[in-house]
Protein backbone atom coordinates (compact mmCIF):
# COMPACT_ATOMS: atom_id res chain seq x y z
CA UNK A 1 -18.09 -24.61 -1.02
CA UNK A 2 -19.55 -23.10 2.63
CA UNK A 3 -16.36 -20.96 2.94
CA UNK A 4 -16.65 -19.61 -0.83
CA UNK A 5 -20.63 -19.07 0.32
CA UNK A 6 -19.50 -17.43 3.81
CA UNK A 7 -16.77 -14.84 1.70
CA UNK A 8 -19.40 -14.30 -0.92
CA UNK A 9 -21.80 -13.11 2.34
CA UNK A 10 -19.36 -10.95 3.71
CA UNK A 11 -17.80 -9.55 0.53
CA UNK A 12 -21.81 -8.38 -0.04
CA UNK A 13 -22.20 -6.77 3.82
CA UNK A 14 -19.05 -4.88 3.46
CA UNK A 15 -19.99 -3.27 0.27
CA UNK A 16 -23.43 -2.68 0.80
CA UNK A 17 -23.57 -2.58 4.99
CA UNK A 18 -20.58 -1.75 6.04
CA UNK A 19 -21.69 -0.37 9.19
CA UNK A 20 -24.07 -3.13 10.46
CA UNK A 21 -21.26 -6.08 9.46
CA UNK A 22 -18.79 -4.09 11.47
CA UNK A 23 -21.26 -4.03 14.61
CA UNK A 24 -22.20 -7.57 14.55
CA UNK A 25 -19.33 -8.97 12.72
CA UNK A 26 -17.02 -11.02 15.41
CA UNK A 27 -14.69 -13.11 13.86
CA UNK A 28 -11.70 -14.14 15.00
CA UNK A 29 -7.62 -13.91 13.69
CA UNK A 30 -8.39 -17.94 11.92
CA UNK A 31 -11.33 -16.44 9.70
CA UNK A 32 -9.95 -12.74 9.04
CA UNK A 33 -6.88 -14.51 7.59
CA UNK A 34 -8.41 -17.00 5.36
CA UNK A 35 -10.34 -14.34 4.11
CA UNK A 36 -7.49 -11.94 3.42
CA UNK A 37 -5.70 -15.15 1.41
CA UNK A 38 -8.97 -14.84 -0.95
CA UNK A 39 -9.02 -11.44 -1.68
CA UNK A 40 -5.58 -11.36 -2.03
CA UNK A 41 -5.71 -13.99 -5.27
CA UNK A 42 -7.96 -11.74 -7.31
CA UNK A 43 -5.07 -8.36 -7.38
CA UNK A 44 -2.49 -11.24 -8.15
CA UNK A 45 -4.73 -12.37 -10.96
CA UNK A 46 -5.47 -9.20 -12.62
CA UNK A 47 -1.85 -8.80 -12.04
CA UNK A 48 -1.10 -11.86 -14.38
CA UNK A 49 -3.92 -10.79 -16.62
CA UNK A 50 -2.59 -7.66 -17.21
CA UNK A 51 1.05 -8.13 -17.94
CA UNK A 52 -0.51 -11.23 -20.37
CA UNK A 53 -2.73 -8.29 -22.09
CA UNK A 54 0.15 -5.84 -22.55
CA UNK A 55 2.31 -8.81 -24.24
CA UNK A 56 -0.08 -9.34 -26.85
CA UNK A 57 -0.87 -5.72 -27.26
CA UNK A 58 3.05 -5.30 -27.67
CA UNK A 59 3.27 -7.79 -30.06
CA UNK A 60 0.97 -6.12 -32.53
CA UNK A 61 2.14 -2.26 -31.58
CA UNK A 62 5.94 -2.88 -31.70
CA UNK A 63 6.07 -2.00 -35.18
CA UNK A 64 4.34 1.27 -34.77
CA UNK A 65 5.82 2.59 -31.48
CA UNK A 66 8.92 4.80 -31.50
CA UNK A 67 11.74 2.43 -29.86
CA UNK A 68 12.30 4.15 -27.05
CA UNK A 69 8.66 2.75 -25.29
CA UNK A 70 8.70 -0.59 -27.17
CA UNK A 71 12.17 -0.82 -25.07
CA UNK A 72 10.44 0.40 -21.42
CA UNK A 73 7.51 -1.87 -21.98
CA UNK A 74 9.52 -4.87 -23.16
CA UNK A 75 11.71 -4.24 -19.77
CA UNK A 76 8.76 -3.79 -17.58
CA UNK A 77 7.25 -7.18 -18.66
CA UNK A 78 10.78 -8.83 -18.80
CA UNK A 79 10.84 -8.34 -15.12
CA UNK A 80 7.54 -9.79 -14.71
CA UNK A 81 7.05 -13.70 -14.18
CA UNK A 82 3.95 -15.89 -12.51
CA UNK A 83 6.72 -15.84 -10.12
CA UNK A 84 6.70 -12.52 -9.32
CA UNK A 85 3.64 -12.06 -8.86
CA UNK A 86 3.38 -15.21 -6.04
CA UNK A 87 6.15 -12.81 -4.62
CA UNK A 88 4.54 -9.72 -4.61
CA UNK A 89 1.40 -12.19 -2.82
CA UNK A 90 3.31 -13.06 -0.02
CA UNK A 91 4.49 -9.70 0.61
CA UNK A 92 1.23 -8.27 0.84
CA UNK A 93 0.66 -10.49 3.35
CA UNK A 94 3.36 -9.49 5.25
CA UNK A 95 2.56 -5.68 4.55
CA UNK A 96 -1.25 -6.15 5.88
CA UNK A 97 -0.09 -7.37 9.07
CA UNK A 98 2.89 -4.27 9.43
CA UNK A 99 -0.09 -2.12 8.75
CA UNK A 100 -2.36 -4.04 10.90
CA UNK A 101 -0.20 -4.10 13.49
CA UNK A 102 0.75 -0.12 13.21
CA UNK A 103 -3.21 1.10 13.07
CA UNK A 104 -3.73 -1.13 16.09
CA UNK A 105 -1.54 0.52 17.86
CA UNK A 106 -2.31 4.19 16.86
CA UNK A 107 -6.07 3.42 17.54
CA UNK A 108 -5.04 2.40 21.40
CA UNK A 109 -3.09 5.49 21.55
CA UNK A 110 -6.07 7.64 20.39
CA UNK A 111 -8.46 5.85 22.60
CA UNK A 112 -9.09 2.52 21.22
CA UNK A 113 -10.14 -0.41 23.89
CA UNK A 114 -10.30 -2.72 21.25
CA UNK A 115 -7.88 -5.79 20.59
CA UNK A 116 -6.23 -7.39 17.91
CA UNK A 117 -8.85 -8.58 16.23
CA UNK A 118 -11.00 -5.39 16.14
CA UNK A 119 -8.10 -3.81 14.11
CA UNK A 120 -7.77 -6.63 12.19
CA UNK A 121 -11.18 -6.66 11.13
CA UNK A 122 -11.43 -2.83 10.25
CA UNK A 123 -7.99 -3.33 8.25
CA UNK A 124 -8.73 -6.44 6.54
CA UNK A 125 -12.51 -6.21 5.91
CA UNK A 126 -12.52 -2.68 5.26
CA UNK A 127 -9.75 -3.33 2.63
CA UNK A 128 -12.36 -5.53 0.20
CA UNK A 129 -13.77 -3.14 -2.33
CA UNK A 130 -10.21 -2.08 -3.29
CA UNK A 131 -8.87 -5.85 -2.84
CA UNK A 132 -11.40 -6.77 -5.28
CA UNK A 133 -11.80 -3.86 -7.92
CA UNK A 134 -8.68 -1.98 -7.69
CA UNK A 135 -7.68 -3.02 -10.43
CA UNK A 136 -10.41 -0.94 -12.21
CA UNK A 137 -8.66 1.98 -14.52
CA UNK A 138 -11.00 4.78 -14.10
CA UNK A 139 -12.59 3.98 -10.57
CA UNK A 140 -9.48 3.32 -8.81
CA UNK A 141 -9.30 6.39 -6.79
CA UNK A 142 -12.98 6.34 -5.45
CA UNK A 143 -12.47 2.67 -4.91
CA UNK A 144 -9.80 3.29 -2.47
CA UNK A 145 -11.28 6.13 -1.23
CA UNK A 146 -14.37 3.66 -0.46
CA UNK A 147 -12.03 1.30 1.68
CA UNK A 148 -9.83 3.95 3.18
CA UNK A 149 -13.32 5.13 4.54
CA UNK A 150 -14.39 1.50 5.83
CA UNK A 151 -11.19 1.13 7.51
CA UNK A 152 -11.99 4.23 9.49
CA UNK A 153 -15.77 3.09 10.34
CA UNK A 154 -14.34 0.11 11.44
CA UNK A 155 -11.68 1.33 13.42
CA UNK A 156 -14.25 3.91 15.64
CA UNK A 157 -17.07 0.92 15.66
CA UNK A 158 -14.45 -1.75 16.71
CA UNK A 159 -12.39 0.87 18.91
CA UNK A 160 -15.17 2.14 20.58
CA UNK A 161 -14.05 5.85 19.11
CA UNK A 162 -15.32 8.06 17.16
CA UNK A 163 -15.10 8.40 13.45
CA UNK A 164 -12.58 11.73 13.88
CA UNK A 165 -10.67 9.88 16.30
CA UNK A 166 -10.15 6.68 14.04
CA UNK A 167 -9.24 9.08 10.95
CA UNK A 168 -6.34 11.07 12.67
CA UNK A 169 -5.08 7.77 13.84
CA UNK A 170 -5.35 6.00 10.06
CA UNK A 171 -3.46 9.42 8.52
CA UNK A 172 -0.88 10.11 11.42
CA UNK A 173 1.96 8.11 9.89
CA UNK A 174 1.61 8.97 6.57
CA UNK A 175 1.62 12.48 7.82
CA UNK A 176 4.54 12.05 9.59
CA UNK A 177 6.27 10.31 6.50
CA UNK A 178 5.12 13.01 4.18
CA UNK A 179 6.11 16.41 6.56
CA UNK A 180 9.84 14.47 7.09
CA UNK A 181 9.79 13.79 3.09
CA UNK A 182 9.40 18.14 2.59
CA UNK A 183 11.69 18.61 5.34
CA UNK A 184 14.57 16.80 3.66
CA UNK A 185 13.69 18.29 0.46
CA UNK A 186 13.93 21.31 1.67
CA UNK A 187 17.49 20.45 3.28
CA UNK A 188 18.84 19.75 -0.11
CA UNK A 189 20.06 22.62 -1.22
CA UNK A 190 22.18 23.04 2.28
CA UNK A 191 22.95 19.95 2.30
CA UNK A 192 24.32 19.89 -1.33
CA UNK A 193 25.70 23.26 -0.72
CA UNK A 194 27.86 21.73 2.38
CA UNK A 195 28.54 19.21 0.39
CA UNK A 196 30.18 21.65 -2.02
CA UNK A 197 31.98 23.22 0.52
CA UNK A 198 33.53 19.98 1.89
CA UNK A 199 34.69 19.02 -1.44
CA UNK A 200 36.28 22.37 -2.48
CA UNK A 201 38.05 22.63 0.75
CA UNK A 202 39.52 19.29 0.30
CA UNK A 203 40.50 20.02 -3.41
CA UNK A 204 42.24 22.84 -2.06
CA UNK A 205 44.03 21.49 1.08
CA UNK A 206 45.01 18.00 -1.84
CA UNK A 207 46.41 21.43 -3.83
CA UNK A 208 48.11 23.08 -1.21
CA UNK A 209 49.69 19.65 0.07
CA UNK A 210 50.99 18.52 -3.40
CA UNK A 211 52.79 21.75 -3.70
CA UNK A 212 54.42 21.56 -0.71
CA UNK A 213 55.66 18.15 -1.64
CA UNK A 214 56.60 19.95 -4.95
């Protein structure tokens, strides 16, 4: 019951201030991660609640839909289980420490004298608001807006950098990721032209060769 109490706490000093918890706020790797196994219930809930919702809204639409979305639907929930979603749990486990682990690193090479745990703390703790109402249709996109900017407050106030600092090292990779993304989208059509090429030239020399043999 204390640790549901001590989550409440921190849940409410995130939200409401973000900037003192992240000044006084010194827990270690042991708390950070029994915290993260909290928040991470409620998206796997919703998850669950969700899929559950669409079944039963399914079951009273099917009549009335044209086939065609009765058939995506019914695939998209086939391929849905309590299973999946304990799945999909454990992975974003595994995906908070990859990102953990990347920020961390970008945040020392921009500066950063902080240590694991600082980055940990701004990553984790910065990630509640979304953690806990992403799920929300229409405020989705301010939500994560919201934690995308706590992240970055608590990577300068952890990292001893400034808030400029901390944002270029959040965005760098997915930067990176999207500028490689245009580049080889804009190498398609050489690439499929080349492509082209190759293939032609090899019809031709398979042509050439079974005449000769003729």
């Amino acid at each position: 019951m204390k640790f549901i109490i001590n989550v409440y706490k921190r849940i409410k000093e995130i939200i409401l201030r973000p900037e003192s918890f992240f000044k006084k706020n010194k827990d270690g790797i042991e708390e950070i991660s029994k915290f993260l196994l909290v928040m991470l219930i409620v998206p796997a809930v919703t998850s669950i609640i969700r899929q559950a919702y669409l079944s039963y809204q399914l079951s009273i639409l099917e009549g009335y839909l044209p086939l065609e979305i009765t058939t995506i639907v019914q695939y998209q929930l086939s391929n849905f289980s309590i299973i999946t979603a304990i799945n999909e749990y454990f992975l974003s486990i595994i995906l908070y420490i990859i990102i953990t682990l990347i920020t961390h690193f970008l945040w020392r090479v921009f500066g950063g004298r902080g240590l694991l745990e600082d980055s940990l703390r701004a990553v984790i703790y910065g990630s509640t608001p979304y953690l806990l109402f992403g799920w929300v249709p229409l405020g989705g996109t301010l939500i994560f807006l919201y934690s995308f900017y706590l992240i970055i407050l608590g990577g300068a106030i952890n990292h001893k950098i400034s808030k400029l600092r901390s944002l270029i090292a959040i965005i760098i990779i997915p930067a990176i990721i999207t500028v490689l993304f245009l580049l080889n989208m804009a190498r398609l059509p050489f690439i499929y032209s080349q492509i082209m090429q190759i293939s032609s030239a090899l019809n031709e020399s398979l042509i050439n060769e079974s005449l000769f043999y003729y």
